[in-house]
Protein backbone atom coordinates (compact mmCIF):
# COMPACT_ATOMS: atom_id res chain seq x y z
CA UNK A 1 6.81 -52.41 39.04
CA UNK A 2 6.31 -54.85 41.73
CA UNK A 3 6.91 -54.63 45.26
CA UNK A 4 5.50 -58.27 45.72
CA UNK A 5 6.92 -61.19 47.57
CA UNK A 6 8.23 -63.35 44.88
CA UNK A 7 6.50 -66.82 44.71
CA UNK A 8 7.91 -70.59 43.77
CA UNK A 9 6.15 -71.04 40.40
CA UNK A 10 4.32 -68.55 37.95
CA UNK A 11 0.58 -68.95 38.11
CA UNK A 12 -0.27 -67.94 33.88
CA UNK A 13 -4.02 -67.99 35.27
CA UNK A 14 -3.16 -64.49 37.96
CA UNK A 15 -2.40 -61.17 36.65
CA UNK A 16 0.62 -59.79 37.88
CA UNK A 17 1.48 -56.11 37.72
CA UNK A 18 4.62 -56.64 35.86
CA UNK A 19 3.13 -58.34 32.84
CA UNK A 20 0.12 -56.00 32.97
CA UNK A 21 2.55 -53.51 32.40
CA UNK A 22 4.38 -55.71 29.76
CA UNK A 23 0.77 -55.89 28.40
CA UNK A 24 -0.23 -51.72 28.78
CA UNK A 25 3.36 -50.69 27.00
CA UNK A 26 2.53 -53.23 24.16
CA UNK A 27 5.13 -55.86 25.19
CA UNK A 28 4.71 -59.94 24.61
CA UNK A 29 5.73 -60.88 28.01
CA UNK A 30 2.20 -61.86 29.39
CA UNK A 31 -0.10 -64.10 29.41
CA UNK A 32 -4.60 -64.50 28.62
CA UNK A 33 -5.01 -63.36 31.82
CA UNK A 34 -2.72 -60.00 31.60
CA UNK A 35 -4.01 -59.41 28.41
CA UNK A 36 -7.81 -59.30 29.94
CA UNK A 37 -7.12 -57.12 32.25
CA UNK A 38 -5.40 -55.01 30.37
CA UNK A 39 -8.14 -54.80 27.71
CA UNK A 40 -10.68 -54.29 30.83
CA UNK A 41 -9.07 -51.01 31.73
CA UNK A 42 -8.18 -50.28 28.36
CA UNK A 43 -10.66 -47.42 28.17
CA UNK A 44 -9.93 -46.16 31.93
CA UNK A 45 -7.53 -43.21 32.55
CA UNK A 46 -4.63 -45.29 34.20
CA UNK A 47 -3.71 -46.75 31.13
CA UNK A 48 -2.48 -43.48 29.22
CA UNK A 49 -1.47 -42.29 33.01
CA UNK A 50 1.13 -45.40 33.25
CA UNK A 51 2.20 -45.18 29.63
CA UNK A 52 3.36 -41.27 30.15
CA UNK A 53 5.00 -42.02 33.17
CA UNK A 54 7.08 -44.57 31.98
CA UNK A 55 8.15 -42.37 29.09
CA UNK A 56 8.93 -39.53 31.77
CA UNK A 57 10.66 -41.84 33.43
CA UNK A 58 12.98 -42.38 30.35
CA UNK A 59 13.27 -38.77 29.80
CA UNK A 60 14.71 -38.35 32.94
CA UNK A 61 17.06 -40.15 32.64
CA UNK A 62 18.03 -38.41 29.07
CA UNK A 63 17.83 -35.13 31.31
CA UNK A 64 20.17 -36.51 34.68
CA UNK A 65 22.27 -37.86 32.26
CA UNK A 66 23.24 -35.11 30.15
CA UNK A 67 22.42 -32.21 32.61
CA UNK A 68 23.58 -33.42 35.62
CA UNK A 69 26.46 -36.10 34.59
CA UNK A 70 24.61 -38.87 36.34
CA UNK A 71 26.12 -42.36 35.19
CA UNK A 72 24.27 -44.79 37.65
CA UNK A 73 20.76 -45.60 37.55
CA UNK A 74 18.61 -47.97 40.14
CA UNK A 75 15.24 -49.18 38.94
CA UNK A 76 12.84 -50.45 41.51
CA UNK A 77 10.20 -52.60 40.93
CA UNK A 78 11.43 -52.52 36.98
CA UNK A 79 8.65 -54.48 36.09
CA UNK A 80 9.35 -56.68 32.38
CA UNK A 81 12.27 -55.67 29.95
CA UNK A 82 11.15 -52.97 27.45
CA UNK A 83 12.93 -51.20 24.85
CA UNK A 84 14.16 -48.66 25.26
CA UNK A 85 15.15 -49.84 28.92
CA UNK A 86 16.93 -47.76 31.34
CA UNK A 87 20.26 -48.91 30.83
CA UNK A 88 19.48 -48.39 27.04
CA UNK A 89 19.49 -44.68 27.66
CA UNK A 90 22.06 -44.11 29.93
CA UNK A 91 24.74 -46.33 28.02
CA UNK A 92 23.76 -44.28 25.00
CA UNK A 93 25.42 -41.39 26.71
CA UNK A 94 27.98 -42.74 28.74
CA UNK A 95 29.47 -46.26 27.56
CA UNK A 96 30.31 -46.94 31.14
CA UNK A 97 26.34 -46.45 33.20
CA UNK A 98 25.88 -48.46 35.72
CA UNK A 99 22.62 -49.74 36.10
CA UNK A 100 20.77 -52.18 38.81
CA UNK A 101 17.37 -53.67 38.48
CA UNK A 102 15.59 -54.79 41.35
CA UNK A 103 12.19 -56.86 41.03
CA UNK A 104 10.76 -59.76 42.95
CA UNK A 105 8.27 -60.53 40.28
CA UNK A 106 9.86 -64.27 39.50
CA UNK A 107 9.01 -64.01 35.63
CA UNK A 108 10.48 -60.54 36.05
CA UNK A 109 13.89 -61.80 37.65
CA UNK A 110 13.96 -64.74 34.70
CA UNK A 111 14.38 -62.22 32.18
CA UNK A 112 16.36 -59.61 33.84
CA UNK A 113 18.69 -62.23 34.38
CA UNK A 114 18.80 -63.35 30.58
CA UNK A 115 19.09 -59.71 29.39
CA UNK A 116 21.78 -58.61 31.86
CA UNK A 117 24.47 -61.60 31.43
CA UNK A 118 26.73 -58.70 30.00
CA UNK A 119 28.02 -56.54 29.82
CA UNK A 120 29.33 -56.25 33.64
CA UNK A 121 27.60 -52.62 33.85
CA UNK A 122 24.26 -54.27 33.84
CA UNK A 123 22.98 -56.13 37.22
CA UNK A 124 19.75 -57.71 38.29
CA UNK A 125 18.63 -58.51 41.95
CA UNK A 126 15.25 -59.93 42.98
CA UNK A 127 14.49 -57.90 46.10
CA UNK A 128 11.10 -57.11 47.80
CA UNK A 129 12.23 -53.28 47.55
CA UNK A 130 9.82 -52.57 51.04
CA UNK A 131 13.11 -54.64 52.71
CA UNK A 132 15.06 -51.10 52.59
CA UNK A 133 18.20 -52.81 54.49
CA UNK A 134 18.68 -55.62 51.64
CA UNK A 135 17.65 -52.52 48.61
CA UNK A 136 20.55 -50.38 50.36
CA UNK A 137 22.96 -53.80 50.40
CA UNK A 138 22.44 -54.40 46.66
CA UNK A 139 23.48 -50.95 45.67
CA UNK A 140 26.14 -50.95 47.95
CA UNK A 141 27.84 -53.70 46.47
CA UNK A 142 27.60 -53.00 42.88
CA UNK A 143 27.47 -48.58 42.40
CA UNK A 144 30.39 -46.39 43.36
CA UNK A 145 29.28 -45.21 46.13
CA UNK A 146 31.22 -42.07 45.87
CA UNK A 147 29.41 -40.61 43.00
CA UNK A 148 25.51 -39.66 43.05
CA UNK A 149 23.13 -42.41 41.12
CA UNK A 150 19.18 -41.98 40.56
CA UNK A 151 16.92 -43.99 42.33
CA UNK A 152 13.78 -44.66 39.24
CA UNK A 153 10.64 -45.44 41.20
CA UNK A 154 8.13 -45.53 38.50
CA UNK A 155 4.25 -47.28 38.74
CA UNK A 156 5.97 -49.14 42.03
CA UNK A 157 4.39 -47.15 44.99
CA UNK A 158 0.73 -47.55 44.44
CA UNK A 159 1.58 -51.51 44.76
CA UNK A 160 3.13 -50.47 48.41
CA UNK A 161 0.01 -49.98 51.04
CA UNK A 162 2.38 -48.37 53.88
CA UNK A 163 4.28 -46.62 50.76
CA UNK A 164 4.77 -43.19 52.46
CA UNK A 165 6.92 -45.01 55.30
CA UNK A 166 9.09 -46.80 52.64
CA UNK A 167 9.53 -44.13 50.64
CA UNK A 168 10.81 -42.37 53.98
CA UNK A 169 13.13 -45.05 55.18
CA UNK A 170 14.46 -45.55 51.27
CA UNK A 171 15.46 -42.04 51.94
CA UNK A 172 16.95 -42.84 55.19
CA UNK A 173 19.02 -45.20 53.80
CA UNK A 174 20.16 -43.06 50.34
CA UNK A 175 23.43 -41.03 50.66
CA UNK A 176 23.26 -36.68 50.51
CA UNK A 177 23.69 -36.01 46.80
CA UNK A 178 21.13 -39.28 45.59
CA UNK A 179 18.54 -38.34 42.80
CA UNK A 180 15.23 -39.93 42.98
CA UNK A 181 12.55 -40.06 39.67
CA UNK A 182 9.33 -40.72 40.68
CA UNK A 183 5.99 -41.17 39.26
CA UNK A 184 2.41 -41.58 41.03
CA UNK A 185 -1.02 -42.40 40.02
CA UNK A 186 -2.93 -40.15 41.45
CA UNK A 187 -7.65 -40.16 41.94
CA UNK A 188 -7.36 -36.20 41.90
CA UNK A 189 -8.45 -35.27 38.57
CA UNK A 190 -10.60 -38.07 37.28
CA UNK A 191 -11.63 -39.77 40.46
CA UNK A 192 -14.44 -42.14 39.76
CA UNK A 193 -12.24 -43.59 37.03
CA UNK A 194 -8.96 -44.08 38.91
CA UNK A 195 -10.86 -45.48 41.62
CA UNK A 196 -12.85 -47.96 39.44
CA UNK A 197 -9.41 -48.83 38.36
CA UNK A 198 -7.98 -49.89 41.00
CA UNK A 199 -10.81 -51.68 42.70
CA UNK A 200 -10.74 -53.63 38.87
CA UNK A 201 -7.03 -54.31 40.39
CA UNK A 202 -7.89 -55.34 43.70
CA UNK A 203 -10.32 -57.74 42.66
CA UNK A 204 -7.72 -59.16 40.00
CA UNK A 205 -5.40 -60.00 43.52
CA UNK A 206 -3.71 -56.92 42.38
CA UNK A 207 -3.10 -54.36 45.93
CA UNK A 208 -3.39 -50.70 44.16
CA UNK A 209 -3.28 -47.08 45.83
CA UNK A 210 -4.07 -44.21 43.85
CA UNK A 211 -2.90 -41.36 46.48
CA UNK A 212 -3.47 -37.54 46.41
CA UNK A 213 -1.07 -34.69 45.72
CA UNK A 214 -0.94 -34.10 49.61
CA UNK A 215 0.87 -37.67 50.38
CA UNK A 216 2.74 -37.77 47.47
CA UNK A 217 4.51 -34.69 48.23
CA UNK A 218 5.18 -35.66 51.56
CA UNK A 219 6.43 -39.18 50.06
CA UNK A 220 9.30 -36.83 48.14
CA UNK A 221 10.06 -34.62 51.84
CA UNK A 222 13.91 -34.65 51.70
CA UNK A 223 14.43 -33.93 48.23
CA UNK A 224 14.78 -31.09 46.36
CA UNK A 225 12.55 -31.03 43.33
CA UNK A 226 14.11 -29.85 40.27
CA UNK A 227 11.48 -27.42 38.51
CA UNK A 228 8.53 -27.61 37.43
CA UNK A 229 8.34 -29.62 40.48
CA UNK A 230 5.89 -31.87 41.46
CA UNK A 231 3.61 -32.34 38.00
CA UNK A 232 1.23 -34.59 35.45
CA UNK A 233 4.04 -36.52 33.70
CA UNK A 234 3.91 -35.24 29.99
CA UNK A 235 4.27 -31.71 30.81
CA UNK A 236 7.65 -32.57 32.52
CA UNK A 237 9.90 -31.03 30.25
CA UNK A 238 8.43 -32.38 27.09
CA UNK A 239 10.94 -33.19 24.09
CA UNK A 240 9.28 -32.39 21.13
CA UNK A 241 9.80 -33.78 17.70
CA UNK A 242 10.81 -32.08 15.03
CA UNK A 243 9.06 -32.33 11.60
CA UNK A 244 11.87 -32.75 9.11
CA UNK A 245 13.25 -35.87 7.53
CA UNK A 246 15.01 -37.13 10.60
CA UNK A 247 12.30 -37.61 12.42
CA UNK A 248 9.87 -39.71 9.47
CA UNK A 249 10.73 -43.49 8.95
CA UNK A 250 10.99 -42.53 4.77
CA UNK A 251 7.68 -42.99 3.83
CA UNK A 252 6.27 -39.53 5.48
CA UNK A 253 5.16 -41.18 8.49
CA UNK A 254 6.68 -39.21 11.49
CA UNK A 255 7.96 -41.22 14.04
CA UNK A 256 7.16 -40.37 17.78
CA UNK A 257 10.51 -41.34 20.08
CA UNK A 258 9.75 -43.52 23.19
CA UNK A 259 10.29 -40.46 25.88
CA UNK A 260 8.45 -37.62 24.00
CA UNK A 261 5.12 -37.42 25.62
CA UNK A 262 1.71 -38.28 23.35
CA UNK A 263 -0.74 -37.25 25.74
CA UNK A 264 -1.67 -33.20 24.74
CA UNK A 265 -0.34 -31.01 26.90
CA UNK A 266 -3.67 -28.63 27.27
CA UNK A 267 -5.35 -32.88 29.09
CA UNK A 268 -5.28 -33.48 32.31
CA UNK A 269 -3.52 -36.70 33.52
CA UNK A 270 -3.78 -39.26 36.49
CA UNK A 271 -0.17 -39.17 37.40
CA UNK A 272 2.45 -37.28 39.26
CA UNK A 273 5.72 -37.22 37.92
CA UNK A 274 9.22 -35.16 39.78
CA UNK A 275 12.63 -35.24 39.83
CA UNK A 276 14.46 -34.68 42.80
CA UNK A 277 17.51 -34.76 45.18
CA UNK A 278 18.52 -36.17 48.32
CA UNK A 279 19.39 -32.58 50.74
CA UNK A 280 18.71 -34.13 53.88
C-alpha cells in the first residue's frame, strides 16, 4: 500500500504505511513505532474501513477467478506479505496464476523478494506505481499480454495526492478487456473521524486523502463496474459462513474465513469498494 519513493535504509523510528498495515491486519512485520500508531487510531473508523477492504479485495479475486476465468493478478502498492495473499487465492484455483507485486516500500520489497523466489508464477518489482510507464513495463514483461489480468489497487490511492490523474493514466496505459479492484477510504459517512485520521497520518510523515464518492467515481471513468457497483466494502457480495461442522475449528468455535466480511451489513463503513473493467 505504498506509493512512496523507496529510501536507502529503513528508519524503525518512522511509521510507514506498509507496516501500519502489517500492524492493522495483525501481522509481525513492524516495528514500536507502527505499533503506536496503529494503537492511536485503533478506536477511529479507518481501522475496520482498511481491514474490510482488504478482505474485499481477496474476495474479488475468489469472484474474477471463478466467474470470470481471470488467472493474472497485479497488486499495487501490496503493502507487507499477509496470509492469505493474493497469489494464495488465485493459485488455489488455477495452479498456473500469475501474479506481480509492485511496492517501493524497501522493507516491503525485502520480503516480497524472500516469499516470491518460487515458484516462477510469483514476481516482485519495487516500483513507485505513480511512474505509469515503468508499472506498464513490469507487466509487460512478465503477464500474457493476450489474456485479461486484474489490476488490485487496495488502501494505495489515498497515499497518491494527484491520485485521480494516476488512476487516469494507469488506465491509459491498461489494455481493453483489463479488470481493476479497487478500494477507497472515503470522509462521507463519518467525517470528523476519517479526517482526524488522517491528519493523525500526516503528522506521523504519513501523506493521506480520504476522497468523496464524487472523485472516486470519476477515478474508475473507463470501467465498467460489475454490480452492485460502486459500494462500502462488506456489502460487496458478502460470502457468508455456514454454521455446520465445516466451518468450526472442533471445539464449537466457528471460524470466520479471511474474505467473508465482519463488519454488519445494516453499519455504515468509510470505504468504497468496486470491481470493474477496462471498455475504453
Amino acid at each position: 500500500m505504498t506509493p512512496i519513493r523507496p529510501s536507502i535504509a529503513i528508519d524503525p523510528q518512522q511509521p510507514s504505511p506498509a507496516r501500519l498495515h502489517s500492524a492493522f491486519l495483525g501481522g509481525k512485520d513492524h516495528y514500536e513505532s507502527d505499533q503506536a500508531l496503529s494503537e492511536a487510531l485503533s478506536r477511529s473508523t479507518i481501522r475496520p474501513a482498511l481491514t474490510e477492504s482488504r478482505r474485499f479485495t481477496r474476495r474479488a479475486v475468489e469472484y474474477l477467478s471463478d466467474r470470470h476465468g481471470v488467472s493474472q493478478f497485479v497488486e499495487l502498492g501490496c503493502g507487507l506479505p499477509h496470509a492469505p495473499n493474493i497469489h494464495d487465492i488465485a493459485e488455489q484455483r488455477n495452479g498456473t496464476a500469475r501474479t506481480l507485486y509492485v511496492d517501493s516500500d524497501i522493507l516491503a520489497a525485502t520480503h516480497g523478494r524472500a516469499m516470491l523466489h518460487e515458484p516462477p508464477t510469483r514476481f516482485f518489482t519495487a516500483t513507485d506505481i505513480t511512474d505509469t510507464d515503468a508499472i506498464r513495463g513490469d507487466i509487460t514483461t512478465v503477464m500474457d499480454m493476450t489474456a485479461p489480468f486484474a489490476a488490485c489497487v487496495s488502501g494505495t490511492a489515498e497515499l497518491i495526492n494527484d491520485a485521480p490523474a494516476v488512476l487516469a493514466e494507469l488506465a491509459h496505459r491498461f489494455p481493453i478487456g483489463t479488470w481493476l479492484v479497487f478500494t477507497h477510504i472515503t470522509d462521507e459517512f463519518y467525517p470528523d473521524p476519517i479526517q482526524a485520521a488522517a491528519e493523525t497520518l500526516r503528522r506521523a510523515g504519513i501523506p493521506y486523502h480520504p476522497r468523496g464518492q464524487g472523485e472516486i467515481t470519476a477515478m474508475l471513468a473507463g470501467y465498467e463496474l460489475v454490480a452492485p457497483g460502486l459500494i462500502v466494502p462488506h456489502r460487496w457480495a458478502p460470502t457468508l459462513n455456514r454454521d455446520d461442522d465445516g466451518d468450526r475449528d472442533g471445539k464449537g468455535v466457528r471460524r470466520l474465513s479471511a474474505t467473508a466480511p465482519r463488519h454488519r451489513s445494516g453499519w455504515d463503513l468509510s470505504a468504497y469498494a468496486a470491481i470493474g473493467r477496462r471498455q475504453q
